[in-house]
N, C-alpha and C. Protein backbone atom coordinates (compact mmCIF):
# COMPACT_ATOMS: atom_id res chain seq x y z
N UNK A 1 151.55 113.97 14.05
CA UNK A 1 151.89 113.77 12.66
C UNK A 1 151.70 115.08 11.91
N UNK A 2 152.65 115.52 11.13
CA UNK A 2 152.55 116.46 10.15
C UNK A 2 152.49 116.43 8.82
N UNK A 3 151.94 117.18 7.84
CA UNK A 3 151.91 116.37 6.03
C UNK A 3 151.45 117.52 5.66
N UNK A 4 151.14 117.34 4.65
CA UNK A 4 151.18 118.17 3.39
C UNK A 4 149.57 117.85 3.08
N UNK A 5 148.98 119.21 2.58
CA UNK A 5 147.84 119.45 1.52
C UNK A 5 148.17 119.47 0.06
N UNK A 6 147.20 119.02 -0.92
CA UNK A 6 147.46 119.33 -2.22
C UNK A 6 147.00 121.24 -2.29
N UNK A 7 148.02 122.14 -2.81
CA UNK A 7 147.10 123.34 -3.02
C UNK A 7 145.78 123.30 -3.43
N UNK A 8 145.14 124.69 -3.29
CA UNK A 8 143.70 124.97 -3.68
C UNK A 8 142.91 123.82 -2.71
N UNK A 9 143.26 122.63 -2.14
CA UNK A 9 142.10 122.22 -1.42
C UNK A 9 141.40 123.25 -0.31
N UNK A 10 140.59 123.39 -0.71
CA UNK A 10 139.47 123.92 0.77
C UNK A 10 139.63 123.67 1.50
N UNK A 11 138.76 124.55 2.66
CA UNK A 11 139.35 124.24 4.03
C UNK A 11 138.28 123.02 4.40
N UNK A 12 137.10 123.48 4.02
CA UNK A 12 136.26 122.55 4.73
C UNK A 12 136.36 121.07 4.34
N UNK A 13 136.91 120.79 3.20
CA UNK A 13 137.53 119.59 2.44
C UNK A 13 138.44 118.75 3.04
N UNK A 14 140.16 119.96 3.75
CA UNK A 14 141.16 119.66 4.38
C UNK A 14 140.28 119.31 5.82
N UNK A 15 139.75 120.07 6.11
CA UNK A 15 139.17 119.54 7.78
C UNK A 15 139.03 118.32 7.51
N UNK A 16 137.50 117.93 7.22
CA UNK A 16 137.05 116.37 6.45
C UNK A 16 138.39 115.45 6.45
N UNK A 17 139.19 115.57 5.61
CA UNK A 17 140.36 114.76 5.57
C UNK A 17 140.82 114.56 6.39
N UNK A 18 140.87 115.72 7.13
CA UNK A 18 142.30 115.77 8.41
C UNK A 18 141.00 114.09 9.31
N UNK A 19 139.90 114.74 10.18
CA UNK A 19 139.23 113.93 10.91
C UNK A 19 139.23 112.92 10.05
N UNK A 20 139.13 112.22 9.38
CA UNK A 20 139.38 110.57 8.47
C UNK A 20 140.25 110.87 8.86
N UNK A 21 141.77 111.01 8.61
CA UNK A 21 142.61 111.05 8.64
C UNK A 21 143.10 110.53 10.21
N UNK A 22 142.59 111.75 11.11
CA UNK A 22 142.84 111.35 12.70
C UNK A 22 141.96 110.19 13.48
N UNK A 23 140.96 109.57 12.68
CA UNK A 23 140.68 108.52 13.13
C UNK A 23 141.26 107.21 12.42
N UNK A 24 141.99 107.31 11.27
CA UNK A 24 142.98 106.02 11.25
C UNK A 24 143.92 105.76 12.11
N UNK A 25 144.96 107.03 12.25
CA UNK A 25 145.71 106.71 12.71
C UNK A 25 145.30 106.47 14.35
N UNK A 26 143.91 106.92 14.92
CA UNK A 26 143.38 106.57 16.25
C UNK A 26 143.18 104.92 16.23
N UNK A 27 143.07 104.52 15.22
CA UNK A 27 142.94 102.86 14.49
C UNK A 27 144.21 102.04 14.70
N UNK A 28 145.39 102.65 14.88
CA UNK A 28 146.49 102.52 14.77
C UNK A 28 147.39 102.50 16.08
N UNK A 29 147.30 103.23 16.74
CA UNK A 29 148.07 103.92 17.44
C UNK A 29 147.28 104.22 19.22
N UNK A 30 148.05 103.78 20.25
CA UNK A 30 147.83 103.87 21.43
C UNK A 30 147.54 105.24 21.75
N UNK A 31 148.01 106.39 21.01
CA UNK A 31 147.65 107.29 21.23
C UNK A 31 146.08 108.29 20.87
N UNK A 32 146.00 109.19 21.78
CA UNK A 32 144.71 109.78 21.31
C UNK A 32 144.80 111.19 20.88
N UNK A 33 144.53 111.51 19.69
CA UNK A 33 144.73 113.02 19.36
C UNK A 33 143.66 114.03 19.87
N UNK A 34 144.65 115.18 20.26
CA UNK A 34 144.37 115.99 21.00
C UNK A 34 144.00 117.46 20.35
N UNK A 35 144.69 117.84 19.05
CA UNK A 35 144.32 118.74 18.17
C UNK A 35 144.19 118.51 16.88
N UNK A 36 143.55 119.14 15.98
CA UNK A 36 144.23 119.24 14.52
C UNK A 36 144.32 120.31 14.60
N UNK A 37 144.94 120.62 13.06
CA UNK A 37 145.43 121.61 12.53
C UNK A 37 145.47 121.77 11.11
N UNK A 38 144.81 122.97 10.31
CA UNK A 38 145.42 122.89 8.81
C UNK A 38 146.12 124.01 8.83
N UNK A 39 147.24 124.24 8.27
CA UNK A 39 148.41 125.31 8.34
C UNK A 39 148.55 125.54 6.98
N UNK A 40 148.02 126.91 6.12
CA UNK A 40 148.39 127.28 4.53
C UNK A 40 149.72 127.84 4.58
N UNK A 41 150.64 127.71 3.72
CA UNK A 41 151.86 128.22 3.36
C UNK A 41 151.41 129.24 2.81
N UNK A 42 152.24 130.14 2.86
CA UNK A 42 152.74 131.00 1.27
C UNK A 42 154.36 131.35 1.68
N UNK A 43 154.43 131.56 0.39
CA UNK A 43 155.86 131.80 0.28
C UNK A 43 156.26 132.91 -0.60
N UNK A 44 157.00 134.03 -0.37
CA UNK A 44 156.95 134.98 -0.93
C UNK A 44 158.59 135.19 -1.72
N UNK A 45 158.60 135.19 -3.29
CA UNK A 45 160.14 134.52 -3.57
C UNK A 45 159.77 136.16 -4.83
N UNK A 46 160.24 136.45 -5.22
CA UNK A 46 161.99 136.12 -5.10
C UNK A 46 162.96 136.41 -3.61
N UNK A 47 163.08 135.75 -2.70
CA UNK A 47 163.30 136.14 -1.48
C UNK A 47 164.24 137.66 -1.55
N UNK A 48 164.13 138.67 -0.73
CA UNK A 48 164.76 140.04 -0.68
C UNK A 48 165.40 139.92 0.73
N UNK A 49 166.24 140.33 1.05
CA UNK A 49 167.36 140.37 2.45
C UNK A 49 166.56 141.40 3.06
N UNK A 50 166.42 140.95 4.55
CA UNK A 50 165.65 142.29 5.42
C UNK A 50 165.84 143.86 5.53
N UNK A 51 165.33 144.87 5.46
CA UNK A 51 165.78 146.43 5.17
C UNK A 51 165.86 146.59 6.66
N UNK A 52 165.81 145.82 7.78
CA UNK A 52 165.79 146.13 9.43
C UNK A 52 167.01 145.91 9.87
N UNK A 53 167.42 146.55 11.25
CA UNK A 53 168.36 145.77 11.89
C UNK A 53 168.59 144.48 12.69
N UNK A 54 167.26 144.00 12.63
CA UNK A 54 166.99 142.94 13.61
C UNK A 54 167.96 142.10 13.62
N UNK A 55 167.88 141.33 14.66
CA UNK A 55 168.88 139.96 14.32
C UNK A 55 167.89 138.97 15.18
N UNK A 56 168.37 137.74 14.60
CA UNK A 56 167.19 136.70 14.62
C UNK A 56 167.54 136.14 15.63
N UNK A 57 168.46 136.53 16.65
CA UNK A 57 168.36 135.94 17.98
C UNK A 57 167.55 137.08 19.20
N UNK A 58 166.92 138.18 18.59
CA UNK A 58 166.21 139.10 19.27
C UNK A 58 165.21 138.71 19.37
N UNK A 59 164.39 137.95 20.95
CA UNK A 59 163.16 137.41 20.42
C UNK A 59 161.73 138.32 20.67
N UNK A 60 160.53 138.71 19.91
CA UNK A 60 159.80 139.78 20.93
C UNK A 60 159.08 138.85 20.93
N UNK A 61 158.41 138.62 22.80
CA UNK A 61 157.91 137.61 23.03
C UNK A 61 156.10 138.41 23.30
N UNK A 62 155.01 137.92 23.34
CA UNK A 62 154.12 138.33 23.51
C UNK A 62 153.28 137.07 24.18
N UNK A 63 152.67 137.72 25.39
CA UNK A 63 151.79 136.40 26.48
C UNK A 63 150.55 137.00 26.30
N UNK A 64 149.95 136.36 25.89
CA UNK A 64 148.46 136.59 25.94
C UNK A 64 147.78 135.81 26.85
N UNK A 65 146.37 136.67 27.64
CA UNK A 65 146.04 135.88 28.30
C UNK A 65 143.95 135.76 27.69
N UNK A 66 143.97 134.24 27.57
CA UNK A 66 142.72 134.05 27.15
C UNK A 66 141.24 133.73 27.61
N UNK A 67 140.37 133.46 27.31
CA UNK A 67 139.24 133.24 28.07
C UNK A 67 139.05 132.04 29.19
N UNK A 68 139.74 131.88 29.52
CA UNK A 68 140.33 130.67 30.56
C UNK A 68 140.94 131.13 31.40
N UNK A 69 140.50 131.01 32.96
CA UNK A 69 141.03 131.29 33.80
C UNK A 69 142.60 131.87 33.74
N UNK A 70 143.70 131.81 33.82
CA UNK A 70 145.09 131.22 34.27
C UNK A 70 145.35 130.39 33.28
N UNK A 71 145.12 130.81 32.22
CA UNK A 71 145.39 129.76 30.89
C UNK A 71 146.44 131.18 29.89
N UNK A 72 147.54 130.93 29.45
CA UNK A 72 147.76 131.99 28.40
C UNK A 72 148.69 131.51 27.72
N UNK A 73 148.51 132.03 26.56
CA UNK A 73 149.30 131.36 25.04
C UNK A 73 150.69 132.48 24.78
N UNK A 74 151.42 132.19 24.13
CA UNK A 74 152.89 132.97 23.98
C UNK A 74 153.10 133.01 22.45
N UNK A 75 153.13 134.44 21.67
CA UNK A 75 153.96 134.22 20.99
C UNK A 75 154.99 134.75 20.62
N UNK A 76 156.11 134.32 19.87
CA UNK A 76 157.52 134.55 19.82
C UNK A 76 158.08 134.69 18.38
N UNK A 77 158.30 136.33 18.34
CA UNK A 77 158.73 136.52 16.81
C UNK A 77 160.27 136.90 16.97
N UNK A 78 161.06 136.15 16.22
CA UNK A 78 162.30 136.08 15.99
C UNK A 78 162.41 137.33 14.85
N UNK A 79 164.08 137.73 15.32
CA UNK A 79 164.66 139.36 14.75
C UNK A 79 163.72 140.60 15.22
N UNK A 80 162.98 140.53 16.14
CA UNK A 80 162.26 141.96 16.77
C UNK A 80 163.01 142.95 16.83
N UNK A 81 162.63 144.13 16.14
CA UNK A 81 163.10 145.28 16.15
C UNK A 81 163.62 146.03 17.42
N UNK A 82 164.65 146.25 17.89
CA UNK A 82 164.74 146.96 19.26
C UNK A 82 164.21 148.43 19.22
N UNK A 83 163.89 148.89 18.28
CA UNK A 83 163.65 150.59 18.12
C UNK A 83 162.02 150.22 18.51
N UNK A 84 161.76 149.61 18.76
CA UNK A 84 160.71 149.51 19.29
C UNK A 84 160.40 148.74 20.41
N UNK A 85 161.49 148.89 21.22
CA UNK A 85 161.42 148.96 22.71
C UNK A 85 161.18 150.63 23.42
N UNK A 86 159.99 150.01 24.80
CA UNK A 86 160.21 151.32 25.58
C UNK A 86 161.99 151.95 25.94
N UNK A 87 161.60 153.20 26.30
CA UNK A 87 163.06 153.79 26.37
C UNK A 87 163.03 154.47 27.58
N UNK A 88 162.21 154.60 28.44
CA UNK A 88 161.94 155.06 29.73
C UNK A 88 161.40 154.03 30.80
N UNK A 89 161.54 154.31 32.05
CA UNK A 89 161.33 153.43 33.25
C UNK A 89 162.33 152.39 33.13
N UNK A 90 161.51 151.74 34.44
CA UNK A 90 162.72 150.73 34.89
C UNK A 90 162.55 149.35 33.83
N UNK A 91 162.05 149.33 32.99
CA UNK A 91 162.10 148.00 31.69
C UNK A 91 162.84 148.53 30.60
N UNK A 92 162.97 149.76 30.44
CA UNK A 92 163.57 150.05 29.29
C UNK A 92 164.43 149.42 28.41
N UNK A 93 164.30 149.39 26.94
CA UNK A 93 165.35 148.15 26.39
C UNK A 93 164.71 146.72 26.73
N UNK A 94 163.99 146.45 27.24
CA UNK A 94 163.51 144.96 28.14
C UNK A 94 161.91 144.98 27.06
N UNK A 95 161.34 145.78 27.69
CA UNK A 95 159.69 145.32 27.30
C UNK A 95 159.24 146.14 25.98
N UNK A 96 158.49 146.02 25.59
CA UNK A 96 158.16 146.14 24.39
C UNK A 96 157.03 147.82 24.17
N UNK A 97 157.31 148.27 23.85
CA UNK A 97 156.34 149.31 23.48
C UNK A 97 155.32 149.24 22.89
N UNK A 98 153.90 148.77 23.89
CA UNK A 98 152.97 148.81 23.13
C UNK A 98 152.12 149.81 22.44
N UNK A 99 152.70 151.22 22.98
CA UNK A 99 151.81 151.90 22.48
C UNK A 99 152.63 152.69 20.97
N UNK A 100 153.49 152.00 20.35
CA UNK A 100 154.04 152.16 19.16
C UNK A 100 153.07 151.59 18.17
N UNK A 101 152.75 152.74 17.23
CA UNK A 101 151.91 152.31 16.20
C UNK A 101 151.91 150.76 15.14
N UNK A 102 153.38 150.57 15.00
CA UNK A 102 153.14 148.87 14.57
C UNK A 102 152.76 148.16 15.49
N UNK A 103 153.45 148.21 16.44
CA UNK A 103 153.51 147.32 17.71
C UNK A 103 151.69 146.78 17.88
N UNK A 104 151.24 147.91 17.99
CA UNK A 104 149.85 148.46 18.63
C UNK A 104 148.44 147.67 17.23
N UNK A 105 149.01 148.08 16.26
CA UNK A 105 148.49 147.25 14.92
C UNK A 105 149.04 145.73 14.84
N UNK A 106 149.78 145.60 15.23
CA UNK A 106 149.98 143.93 15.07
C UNK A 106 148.89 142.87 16.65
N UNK A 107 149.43 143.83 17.88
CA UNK A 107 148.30 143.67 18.94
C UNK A 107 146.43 143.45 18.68
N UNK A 108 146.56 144.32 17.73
CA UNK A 108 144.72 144.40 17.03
C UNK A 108 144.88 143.38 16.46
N UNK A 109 145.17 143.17 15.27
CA UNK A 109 145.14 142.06 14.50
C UNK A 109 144.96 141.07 14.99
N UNK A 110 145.71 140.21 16.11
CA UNK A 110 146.04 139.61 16.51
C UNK A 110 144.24 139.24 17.66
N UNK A 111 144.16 140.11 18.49
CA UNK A 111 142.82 140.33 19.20
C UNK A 111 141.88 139.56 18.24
N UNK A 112 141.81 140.45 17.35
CA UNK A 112 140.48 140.82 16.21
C UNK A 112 140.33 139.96 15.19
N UNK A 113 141.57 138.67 14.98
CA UNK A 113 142.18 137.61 13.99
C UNK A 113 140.98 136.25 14.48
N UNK A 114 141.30 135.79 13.86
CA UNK A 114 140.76 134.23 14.00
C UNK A 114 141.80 133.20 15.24
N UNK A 115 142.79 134.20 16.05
CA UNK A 115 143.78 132.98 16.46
C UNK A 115 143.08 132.63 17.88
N UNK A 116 143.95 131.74 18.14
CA UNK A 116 143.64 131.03 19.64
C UNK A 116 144.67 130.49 20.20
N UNK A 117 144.93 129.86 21.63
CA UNK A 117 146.06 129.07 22.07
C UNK A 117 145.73 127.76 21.17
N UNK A 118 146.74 126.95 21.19
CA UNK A 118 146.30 125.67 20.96
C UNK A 118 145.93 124.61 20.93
N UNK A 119 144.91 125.19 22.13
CA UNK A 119 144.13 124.36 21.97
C UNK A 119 142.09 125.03 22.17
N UNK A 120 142.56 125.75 20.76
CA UNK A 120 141.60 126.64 20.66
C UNK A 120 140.45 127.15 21.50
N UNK A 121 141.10 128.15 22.47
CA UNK A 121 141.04 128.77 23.46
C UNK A 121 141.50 130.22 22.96
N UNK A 122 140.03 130.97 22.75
CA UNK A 122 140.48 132.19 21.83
C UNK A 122 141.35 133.09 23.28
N UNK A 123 142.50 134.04 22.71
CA UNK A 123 142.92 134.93 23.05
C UNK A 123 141.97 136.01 23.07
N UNK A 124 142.14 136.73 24.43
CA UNK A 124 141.45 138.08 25.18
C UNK A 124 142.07 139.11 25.03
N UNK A 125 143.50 139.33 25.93
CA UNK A 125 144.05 140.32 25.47
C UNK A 125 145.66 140.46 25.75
N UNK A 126 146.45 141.15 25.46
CA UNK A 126 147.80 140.99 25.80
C UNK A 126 148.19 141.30 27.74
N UNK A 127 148.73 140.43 27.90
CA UNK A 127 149.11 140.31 29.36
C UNK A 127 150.73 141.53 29.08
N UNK A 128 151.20 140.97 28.32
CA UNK A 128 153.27 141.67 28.92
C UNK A 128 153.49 141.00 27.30
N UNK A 129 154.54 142.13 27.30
CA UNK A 129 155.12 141.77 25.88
C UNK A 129 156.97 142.09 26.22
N UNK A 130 157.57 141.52 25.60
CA UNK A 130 159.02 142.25 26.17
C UNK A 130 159.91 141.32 25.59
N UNK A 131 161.21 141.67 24.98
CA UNK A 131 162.51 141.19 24.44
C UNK A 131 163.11 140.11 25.02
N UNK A 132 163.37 138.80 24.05
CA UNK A 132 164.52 138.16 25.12
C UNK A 132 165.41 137.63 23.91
N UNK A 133 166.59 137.34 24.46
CA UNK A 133 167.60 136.98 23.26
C UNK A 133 168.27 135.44 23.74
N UNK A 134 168.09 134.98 22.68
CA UNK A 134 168.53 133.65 22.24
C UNK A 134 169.93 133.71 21.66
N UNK A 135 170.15 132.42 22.14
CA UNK A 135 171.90 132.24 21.79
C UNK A 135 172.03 131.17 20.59
């Protein structure tokens, strides 16, 4: 199930809710929940058209692998820049350049962030990163 927060609620408030929340519908329902989640929006308007060339079927995919054996989480940002693909060896155009200064800053962040797979299983470190295109 997915829904909506009132803004400004807290997190520790939204948690609270969410668990009430996931034990009704455990009241309800043959099923047993397996995660929550609170997800904040923002939205940044007056929307502006991208200054990149990307196109949003360029996907840069990133596998992380986490503190779990043979466990690793993926993520997948749509319109990835190709100028920031390697340009040498045999991946070239294919894998991703990590040692490009955004590239390399979004990698930290990401480490050094609050994230996890989902099923909160913190991420360790990047396994392979590399381009794939969607139709």
């Amino acid at each position: 199930m997915r829904g909506t927060i009132e803004p400004g609620t807290a997190q520790d408030v939204a948690l609270d809710k969410l668990q009430d929340l996931s034990g009704a519908i455990s009241a309800i329902s043959s099923c047993i929940p397996v995660r929550l989640a609170v997800t904040y929006s923002k939205f940044f308007l007056p929307l502006t058209a991208p200054e990149n060339e990307g196109s949003v079927s360029k996907v840069g995919t990133f596998i992380w692998e986490t503190e779990e054996p043979e466990v690793f989480a993926v993520t997948a940002l749509p319109g990835f820049l190709t100028s920031l693909l390697e340009t040498d060896g045999p991946f070239s155009g294919v894998n991703i350049d990590t040692t490009q200064e955004d590239v390399s800053a979004f990698i930290e962040a990401v480490l050094d962030g609050i994230w996890s797979d989902p099923f909160a299983v913190d991420l360790s470190t990047l396994a392979s990163a590399y381009l794939r295109e969607e139709s």
